[in-house]
Protein backbone atom coordinates (compact mmCIF):
# COMPACT_ATOMS: atom_id res chain seq x y z
CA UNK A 1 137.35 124.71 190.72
CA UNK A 2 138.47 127.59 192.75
CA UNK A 3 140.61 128.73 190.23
CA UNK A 4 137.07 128.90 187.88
CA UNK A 5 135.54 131.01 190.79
CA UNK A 6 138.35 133.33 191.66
CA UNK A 7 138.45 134.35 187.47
CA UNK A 8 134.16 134.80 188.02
CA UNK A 9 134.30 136.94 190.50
CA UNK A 10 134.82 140.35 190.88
CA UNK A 11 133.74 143.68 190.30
CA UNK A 12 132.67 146.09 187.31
CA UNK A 13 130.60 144.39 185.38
CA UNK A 14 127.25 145.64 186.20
CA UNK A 15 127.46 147.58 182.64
CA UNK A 16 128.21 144.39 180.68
CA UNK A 17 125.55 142.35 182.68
CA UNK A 18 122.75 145.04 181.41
CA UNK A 19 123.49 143.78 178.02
CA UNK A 20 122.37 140.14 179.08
CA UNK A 21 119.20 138.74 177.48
CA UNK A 22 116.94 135.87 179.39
CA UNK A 23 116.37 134.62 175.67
CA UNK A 24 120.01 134.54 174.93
CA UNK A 25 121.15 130.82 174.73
CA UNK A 26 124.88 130.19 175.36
CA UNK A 27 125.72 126.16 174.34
CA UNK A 28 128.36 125.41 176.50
CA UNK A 29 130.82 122.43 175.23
CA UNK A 30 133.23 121.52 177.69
CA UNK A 31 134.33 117.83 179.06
CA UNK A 32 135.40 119.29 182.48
CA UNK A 33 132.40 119.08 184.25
CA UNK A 34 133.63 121.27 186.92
CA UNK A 35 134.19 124.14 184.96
CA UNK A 36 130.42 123.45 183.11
CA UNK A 37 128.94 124.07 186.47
CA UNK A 38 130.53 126.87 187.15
CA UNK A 39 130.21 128.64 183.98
CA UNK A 40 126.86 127.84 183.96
CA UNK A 41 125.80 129.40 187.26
CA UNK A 42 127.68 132.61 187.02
CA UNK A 43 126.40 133.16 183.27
CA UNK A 44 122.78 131.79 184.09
CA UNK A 45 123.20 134.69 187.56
CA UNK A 46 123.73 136.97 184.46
CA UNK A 47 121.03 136.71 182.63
CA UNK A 48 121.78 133.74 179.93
CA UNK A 49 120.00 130.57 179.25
CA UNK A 50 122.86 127.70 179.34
CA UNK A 51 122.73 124.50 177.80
CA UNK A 52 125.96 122.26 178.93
CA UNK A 53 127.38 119.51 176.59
CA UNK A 54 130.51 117.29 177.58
CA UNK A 55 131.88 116.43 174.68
CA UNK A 56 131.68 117.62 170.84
CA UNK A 57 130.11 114.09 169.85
CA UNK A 58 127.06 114.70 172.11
CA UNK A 59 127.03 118.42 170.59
CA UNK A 60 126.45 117.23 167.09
CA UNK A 61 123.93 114.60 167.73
CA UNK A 62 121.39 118.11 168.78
CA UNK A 63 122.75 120.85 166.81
CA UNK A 64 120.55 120.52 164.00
CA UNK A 65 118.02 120.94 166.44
CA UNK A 66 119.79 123.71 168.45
CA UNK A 67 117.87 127.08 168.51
CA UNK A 68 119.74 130.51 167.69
CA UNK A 69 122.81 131.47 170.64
CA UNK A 70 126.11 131.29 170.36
CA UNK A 71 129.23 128.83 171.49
CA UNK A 72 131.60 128.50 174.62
CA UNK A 73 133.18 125.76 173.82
CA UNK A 74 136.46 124.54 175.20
CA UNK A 75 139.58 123.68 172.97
CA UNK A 76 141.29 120.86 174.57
CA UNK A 77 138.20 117.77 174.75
CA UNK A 78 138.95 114.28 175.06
CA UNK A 79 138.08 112.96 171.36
CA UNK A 80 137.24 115.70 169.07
CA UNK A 81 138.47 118.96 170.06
CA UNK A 82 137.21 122.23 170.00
CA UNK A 83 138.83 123.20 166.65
CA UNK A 84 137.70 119.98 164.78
CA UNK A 85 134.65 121.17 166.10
CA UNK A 86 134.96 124.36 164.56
CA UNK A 87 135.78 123.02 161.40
CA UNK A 88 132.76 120.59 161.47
CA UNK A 89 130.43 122.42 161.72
CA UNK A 90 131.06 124.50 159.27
CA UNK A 91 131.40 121.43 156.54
CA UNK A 92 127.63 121.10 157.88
CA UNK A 93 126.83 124.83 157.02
CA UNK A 94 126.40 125.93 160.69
CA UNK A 95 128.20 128.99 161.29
CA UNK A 96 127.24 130.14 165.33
CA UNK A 97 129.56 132.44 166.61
CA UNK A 98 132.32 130.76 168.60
CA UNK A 99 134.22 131.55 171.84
CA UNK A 100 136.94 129.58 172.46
CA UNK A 101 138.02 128.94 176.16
CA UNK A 102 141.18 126.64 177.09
CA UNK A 103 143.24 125.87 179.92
CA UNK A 104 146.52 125.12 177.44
CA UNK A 105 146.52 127.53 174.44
CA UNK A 106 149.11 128.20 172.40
CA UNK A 107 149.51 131.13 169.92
CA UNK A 108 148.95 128.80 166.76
CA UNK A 109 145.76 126.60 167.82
CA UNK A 110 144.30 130.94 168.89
CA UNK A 111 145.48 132.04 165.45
CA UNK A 112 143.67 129.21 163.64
CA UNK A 113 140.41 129.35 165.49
CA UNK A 114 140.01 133.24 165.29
CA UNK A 115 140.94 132.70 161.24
CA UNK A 116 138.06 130.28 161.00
CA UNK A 117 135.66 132.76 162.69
CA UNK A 118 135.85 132.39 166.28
CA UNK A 119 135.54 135.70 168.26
CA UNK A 120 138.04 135.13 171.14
CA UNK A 121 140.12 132.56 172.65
CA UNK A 122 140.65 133.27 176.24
CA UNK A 123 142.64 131.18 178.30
CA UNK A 124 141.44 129.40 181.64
CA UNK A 125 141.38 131.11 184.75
CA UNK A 126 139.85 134.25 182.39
CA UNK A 127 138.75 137.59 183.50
CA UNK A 128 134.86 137.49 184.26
CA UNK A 129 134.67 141.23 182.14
CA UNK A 130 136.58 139.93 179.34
CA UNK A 131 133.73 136.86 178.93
CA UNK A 132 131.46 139.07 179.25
CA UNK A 133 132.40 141.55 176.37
CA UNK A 134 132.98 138.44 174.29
CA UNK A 135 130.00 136.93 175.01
CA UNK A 136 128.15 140.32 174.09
CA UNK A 137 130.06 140.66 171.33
CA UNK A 138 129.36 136.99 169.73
CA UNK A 139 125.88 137.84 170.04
CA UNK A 140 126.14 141.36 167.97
CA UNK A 141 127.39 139.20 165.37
CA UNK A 142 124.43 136.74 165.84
CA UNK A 143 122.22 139.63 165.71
CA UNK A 144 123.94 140.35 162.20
CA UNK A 145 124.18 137.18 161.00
CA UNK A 146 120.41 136.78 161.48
CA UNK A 147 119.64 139.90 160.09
CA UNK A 148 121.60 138.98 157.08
CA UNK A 149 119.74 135.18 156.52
CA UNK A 150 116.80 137.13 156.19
CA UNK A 151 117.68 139.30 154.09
CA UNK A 152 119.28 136.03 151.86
CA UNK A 153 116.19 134.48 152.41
CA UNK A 154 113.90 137.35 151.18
CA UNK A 155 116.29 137.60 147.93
CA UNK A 156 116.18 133.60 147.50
CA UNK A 157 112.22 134.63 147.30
CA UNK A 158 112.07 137.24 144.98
CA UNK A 159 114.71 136.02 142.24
CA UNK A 160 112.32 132.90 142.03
CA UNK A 161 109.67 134.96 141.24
CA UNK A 162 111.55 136.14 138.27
CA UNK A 163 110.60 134.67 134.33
CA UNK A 164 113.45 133.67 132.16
CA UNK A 165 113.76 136.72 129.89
CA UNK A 166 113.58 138.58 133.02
CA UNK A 167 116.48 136.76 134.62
CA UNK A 168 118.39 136.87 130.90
CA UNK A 169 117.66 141.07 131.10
CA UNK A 170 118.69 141.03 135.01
CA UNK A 171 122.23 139.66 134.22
CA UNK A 172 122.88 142.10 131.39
CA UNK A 173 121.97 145.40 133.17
CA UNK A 174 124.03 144.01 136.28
CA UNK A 175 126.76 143.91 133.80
CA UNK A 176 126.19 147.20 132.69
CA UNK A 177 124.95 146.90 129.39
CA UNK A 178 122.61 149.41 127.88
CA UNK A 179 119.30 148.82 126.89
CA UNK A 180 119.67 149.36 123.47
CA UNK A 181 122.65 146.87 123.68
CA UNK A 182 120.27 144.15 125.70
CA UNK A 183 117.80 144.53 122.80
CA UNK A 184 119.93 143.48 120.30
CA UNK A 185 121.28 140.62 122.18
CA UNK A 186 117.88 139.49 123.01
CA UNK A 187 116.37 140.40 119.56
CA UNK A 188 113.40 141.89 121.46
CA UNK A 189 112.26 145.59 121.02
CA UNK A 190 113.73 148.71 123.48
CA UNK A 191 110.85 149.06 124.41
CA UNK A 192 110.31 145.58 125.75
CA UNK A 193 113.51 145.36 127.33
CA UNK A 194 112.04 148.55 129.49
CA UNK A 195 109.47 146.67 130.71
CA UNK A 196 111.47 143.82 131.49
CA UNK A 197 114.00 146.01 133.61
CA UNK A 198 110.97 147.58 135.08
CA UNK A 199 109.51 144.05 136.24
CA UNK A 200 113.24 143.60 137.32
CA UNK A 201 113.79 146.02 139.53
CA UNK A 202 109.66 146.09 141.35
CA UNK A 203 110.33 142.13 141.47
CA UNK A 204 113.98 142.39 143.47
CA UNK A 205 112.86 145.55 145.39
CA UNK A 206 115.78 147.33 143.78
CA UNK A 207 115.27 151.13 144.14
CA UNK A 208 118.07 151.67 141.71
CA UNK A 209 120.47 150.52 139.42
CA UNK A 210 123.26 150.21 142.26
CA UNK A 211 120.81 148.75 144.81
CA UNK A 212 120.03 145.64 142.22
CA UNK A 213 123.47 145.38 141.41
CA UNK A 214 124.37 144.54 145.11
CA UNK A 215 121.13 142.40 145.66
CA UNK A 216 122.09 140.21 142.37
CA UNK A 217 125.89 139.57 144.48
CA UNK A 218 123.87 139.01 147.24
CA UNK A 219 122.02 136.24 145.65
CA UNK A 220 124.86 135.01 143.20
CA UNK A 221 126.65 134.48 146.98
CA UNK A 222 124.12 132.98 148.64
CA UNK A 223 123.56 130.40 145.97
CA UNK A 224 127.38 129.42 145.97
CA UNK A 225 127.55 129.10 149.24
CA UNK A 226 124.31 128.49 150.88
CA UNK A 227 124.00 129.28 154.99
CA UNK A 228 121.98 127.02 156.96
CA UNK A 229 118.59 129.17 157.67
């Protein structure tokens, strides 16, 4: 415990703090209960709203119910660890950004974990700045990763809204074909087919032929591998 509290205190941090957001939710998964408590003061002191979990089990039984944040979540747990953790959660779809904390790290378990995503792995007692930075960083890729579902989920909206022979003309212009060439193919008029790319691009909110090119591998992507909204 006074290890925990020597690596939380300190100085210089007063331009990291400013960063902290009340409406920031850290979910804290740790079995040492200890350590939970003070995490959870010295990030609450700093702005964050902290929700403490002692073991990965009890995690999973709320995370489909879990708002936006991000993870600290200890590595070495009694029953599942922090890596199987990891790992489940993304079989479920759930991809929150991840900082790993551990009082027995090794170079292989920090290589594996920052491969599947995580954002750090920083070894118990840790420097209070270093969390910090972390922590601010996991949530700039939150911020992201939001921004990006949204954008998913406005593409998921407007490809519905697409007719078959618009979808058929779609996947030949993203492939580069010509109209002329498109027309044949489809045994439909030029002229038609320029209406149909027309609908296209007003539908998908493409402003060019580049711009629907990467909105189509947006939504080919999305459909392959679907995020959890």
């Amino acid at each position: 415990m006074t290890k925990i509290r020597d690596a939380l205190s300190g100085t210089g941090i007063q331009a990291v703090l400013a960063t902290a957001q009340s409406n920031r939710t850290i979910f804290l998964i740790d079995d040492d209960v200890a350590v939970c408590h003070a995490l959870s003061v010295f990030l609450e002191s700093s702005g964050y709203c902290i929700r403490t979990y002692h073991s990965a089990a009890i995690f999973l039984e709320e995370v489909e119910r879990t708002t936006e944040g991000i993870m600290l979540l200890d590595q070495g747990m009694t029953g599942m660890s922090g890596l199987e953790l990891q790992t489940e959660l993304a079989r479920r779809g759930i991809f929150l950004p991840v900082i790993f904390i551990s009082g027995h790290g090794d170079i292989r378990m920090s290589v594996q974990a920052i491969k599947a995503g995580a954002i750090d792995f920083l070894e118990k007692p840790f420097n209070n700045e270093k969390l910090l930075n972390s922590i601010h960083e996991a949530f700039s890729l939150a911020d992201v990763n939001k921004a990006h579902r949204h954008t998913v989920a406005e593409l998921m909206r407007r490809h519905a809204n697409l007719r078959n022979r618009e979808l058929q003309v779609m996947q030949y212009v993203v492939a580069g074909k010509a109209n002329k060439e498109i027309a044949i193919l489809l045994g439909l008029s030029i002229r038609t087919i320029e209406e149909h790319r027309k609908s296209v691009m007003k539908k998908m909110g493409a402003e060019s032929l580049p711009d629907l090119v990467w909105k189509n591998a947006i939504y080919q992507r999305a459909a392959h591998y679907p995020m959890r909204t």
